[in-house]
Protein backbone atom coordinates (compact mmCIF):
# COMPACT_ATOMS: atom_id res chain seq x y z
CA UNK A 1 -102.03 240.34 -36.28
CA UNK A 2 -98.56 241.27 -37.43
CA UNK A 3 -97.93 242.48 -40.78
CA UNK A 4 -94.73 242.67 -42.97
CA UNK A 5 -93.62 243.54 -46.39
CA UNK A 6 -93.27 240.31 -47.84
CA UNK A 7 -89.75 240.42 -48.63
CA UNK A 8 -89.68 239.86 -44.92
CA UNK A 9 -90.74 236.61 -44.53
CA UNK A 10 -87.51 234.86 -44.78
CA UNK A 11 -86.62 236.90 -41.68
CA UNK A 12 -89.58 236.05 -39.84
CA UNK A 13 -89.73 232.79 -39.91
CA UNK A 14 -85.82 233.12 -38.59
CA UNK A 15 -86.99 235.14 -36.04
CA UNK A 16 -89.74 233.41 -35.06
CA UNK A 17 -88.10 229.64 -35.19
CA UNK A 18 -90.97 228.87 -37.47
CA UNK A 19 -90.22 224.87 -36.80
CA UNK A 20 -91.62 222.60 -34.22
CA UNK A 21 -88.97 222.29 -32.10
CA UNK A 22 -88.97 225.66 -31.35
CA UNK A 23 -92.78 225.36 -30.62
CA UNK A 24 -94.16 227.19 -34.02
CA UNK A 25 -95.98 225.26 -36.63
CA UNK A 26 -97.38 226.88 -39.58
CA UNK A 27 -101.35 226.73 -40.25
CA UNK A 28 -103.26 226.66 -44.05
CA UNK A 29 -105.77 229.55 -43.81
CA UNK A 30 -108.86 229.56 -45.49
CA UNK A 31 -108.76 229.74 -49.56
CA UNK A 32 -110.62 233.16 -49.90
CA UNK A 33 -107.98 234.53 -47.52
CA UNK A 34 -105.20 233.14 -49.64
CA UNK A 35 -106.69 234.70 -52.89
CA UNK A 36 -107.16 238.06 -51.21
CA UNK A 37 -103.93 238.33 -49.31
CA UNK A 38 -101.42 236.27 -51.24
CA UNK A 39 -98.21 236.03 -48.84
CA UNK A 40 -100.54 235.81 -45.60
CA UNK A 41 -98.56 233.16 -43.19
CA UNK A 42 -100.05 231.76 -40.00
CA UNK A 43 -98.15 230.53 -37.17
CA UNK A 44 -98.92 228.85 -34.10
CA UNK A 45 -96.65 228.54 -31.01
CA UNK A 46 -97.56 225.31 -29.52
CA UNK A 47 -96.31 226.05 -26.07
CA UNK A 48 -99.03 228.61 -25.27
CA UNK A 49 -101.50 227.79 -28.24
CA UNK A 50 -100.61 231.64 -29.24
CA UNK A 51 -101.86 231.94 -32.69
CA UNK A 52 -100.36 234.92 -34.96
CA UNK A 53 -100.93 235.80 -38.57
CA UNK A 54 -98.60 237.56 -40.44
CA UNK A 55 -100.11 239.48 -43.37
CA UNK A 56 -98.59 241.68 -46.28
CA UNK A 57 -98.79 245.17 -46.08
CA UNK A 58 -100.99 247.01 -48.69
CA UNK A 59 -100.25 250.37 -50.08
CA UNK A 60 -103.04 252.44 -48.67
CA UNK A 61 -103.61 255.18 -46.24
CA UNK A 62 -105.21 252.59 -43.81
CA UNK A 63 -102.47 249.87 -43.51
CA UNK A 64 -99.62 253.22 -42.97
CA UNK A 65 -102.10 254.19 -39.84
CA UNK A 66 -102.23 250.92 -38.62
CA UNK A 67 -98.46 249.96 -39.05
CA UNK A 68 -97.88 253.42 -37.01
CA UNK A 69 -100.54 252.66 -34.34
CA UNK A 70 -98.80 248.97 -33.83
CA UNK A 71 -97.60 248.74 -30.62
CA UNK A 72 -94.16 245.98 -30.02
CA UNK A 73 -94.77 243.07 -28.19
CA UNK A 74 -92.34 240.54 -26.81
CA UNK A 75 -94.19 237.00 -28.13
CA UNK A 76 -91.68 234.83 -26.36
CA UNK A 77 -88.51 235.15 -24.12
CA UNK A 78 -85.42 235.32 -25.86
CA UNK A 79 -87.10 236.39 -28.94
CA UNK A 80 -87.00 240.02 -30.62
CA UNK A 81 -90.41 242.17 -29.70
CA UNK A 82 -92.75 242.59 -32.73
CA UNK A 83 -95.13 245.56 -33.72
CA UNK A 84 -98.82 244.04 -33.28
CA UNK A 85 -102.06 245.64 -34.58
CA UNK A 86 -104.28 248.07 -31.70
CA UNK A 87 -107.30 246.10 -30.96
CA UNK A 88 -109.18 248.49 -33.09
CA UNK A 89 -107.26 247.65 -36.43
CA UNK A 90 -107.06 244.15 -35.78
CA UNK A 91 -111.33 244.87 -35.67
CA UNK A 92 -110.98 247.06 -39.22
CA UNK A 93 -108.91 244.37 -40.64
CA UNK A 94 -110.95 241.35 -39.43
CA UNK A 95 -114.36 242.94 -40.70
CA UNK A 96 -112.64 243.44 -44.03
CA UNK A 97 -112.17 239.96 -44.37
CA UNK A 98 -115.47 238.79 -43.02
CA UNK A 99 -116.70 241.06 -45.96
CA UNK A 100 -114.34 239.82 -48.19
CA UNK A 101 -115.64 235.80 -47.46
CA UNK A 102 -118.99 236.56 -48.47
CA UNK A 103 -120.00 238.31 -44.81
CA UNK A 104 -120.42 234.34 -43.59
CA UNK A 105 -117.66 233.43 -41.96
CA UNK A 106 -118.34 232.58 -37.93
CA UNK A 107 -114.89 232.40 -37.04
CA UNK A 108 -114.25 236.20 -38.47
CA UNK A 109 -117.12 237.56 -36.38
CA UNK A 110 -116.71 235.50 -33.40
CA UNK A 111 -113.19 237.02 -33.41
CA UNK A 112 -114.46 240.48 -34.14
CA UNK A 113 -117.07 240.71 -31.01
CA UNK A 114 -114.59 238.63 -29.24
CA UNK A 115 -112.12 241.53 -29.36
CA UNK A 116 -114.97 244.31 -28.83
CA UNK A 117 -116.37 242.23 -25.93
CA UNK A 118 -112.76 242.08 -24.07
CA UNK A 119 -111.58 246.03 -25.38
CA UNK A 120 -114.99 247.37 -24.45
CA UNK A 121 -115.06 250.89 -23.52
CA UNK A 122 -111.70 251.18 -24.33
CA UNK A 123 -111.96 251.21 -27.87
CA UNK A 124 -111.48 254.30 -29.58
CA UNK A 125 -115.14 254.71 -31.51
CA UNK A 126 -114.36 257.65 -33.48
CA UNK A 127 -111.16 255.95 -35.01
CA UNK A 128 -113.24 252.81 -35.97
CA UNK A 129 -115.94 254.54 -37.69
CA UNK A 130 -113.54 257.35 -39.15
CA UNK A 131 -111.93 254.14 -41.06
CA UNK A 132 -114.97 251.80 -41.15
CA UNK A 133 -116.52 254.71 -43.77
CA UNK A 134 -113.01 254.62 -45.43
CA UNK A 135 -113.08 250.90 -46.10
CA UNK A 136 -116.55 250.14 -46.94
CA UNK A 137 -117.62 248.27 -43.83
CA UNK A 138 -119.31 250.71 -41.63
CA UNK A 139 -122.35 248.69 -41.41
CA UNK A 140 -120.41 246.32 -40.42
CA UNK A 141 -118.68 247.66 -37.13
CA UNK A 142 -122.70 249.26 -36.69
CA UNK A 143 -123.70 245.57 -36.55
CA UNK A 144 -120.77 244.25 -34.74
CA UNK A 145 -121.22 247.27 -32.14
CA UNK A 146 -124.99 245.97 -31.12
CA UNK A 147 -123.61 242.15 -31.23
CA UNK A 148 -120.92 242.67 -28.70
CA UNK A 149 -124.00 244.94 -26.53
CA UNK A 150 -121.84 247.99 -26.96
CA UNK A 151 -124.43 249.85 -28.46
CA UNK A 152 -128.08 249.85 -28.38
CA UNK A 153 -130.38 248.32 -31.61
């Protein structure tokens, strides 16, 4: 996940080359994500099936922690490196929106033990449930935690 003020997007999709023959193609996300998260834009580059989502950035305490935690990432050669999300905030941010759809959504938890499952031991615990509490989902991560057999029942 990369996110952006949204006065940014112009430059993104310039720096991106958000047009096919460049190999990115934008992708409709689901409704209840578009009524949450107004300006979020998803882009696929075709070449590698690489799927990124750009997302707003919200005034909070969380979003500053996880814009300073991003680490920069080149996505393709040529191209200028962008700041994507720590495992552990893409995890914060993706059980925020599996709450956010009505805690039904397979795709948002498949992705969430997904990225627990490949991180395991190296995700920082005490940061996820230090900001889990702050954003209402700590029974969440609790739940995800025994799904991806990182912790017992």
């Amino acid at each position: 996940m990369v996110h952006f003020a949204p006065p940014l997007l112009s430059r993104w999709r310039k720096t991106l080359s958000l047009s096919p023959p460049c190999g990115w193609v934008h992708f409709k996300l689901p409704k209840w994500v578009k009524s949450k998260l107004a300006l979020t834009y998803g882009v696929i580059h075709l070449n590698t099936m690489l799927k990124v989502d750009l997302i707003p950035l919200k005034r909070r305490a969380f979003t500053r922690e996880e814009a300073r935690r991003a680490q920069p990432h080149l996505l393709e050669a040529g191209s200028r490196p962008v700041r994507v999300a720590s495992a552990e905030d893409a995890v914060l941010t993706k059980l925020e929106w599996f709450d956010m759809g009505g805690r039904s959504s397979g795709r948002q938890w498949n992705d969430i033990l997904g990225i627990m499952r490949r991180q395991g031991a190296a995700l920082d615990l005490a940061y996820l449930r230090h900001w889990a509490d702050a954003l209402g989902v700590r029974d969440l991560l609790e739940r995800a935690l025994v799904d991806a057999g990182l912790k017992g029942p």
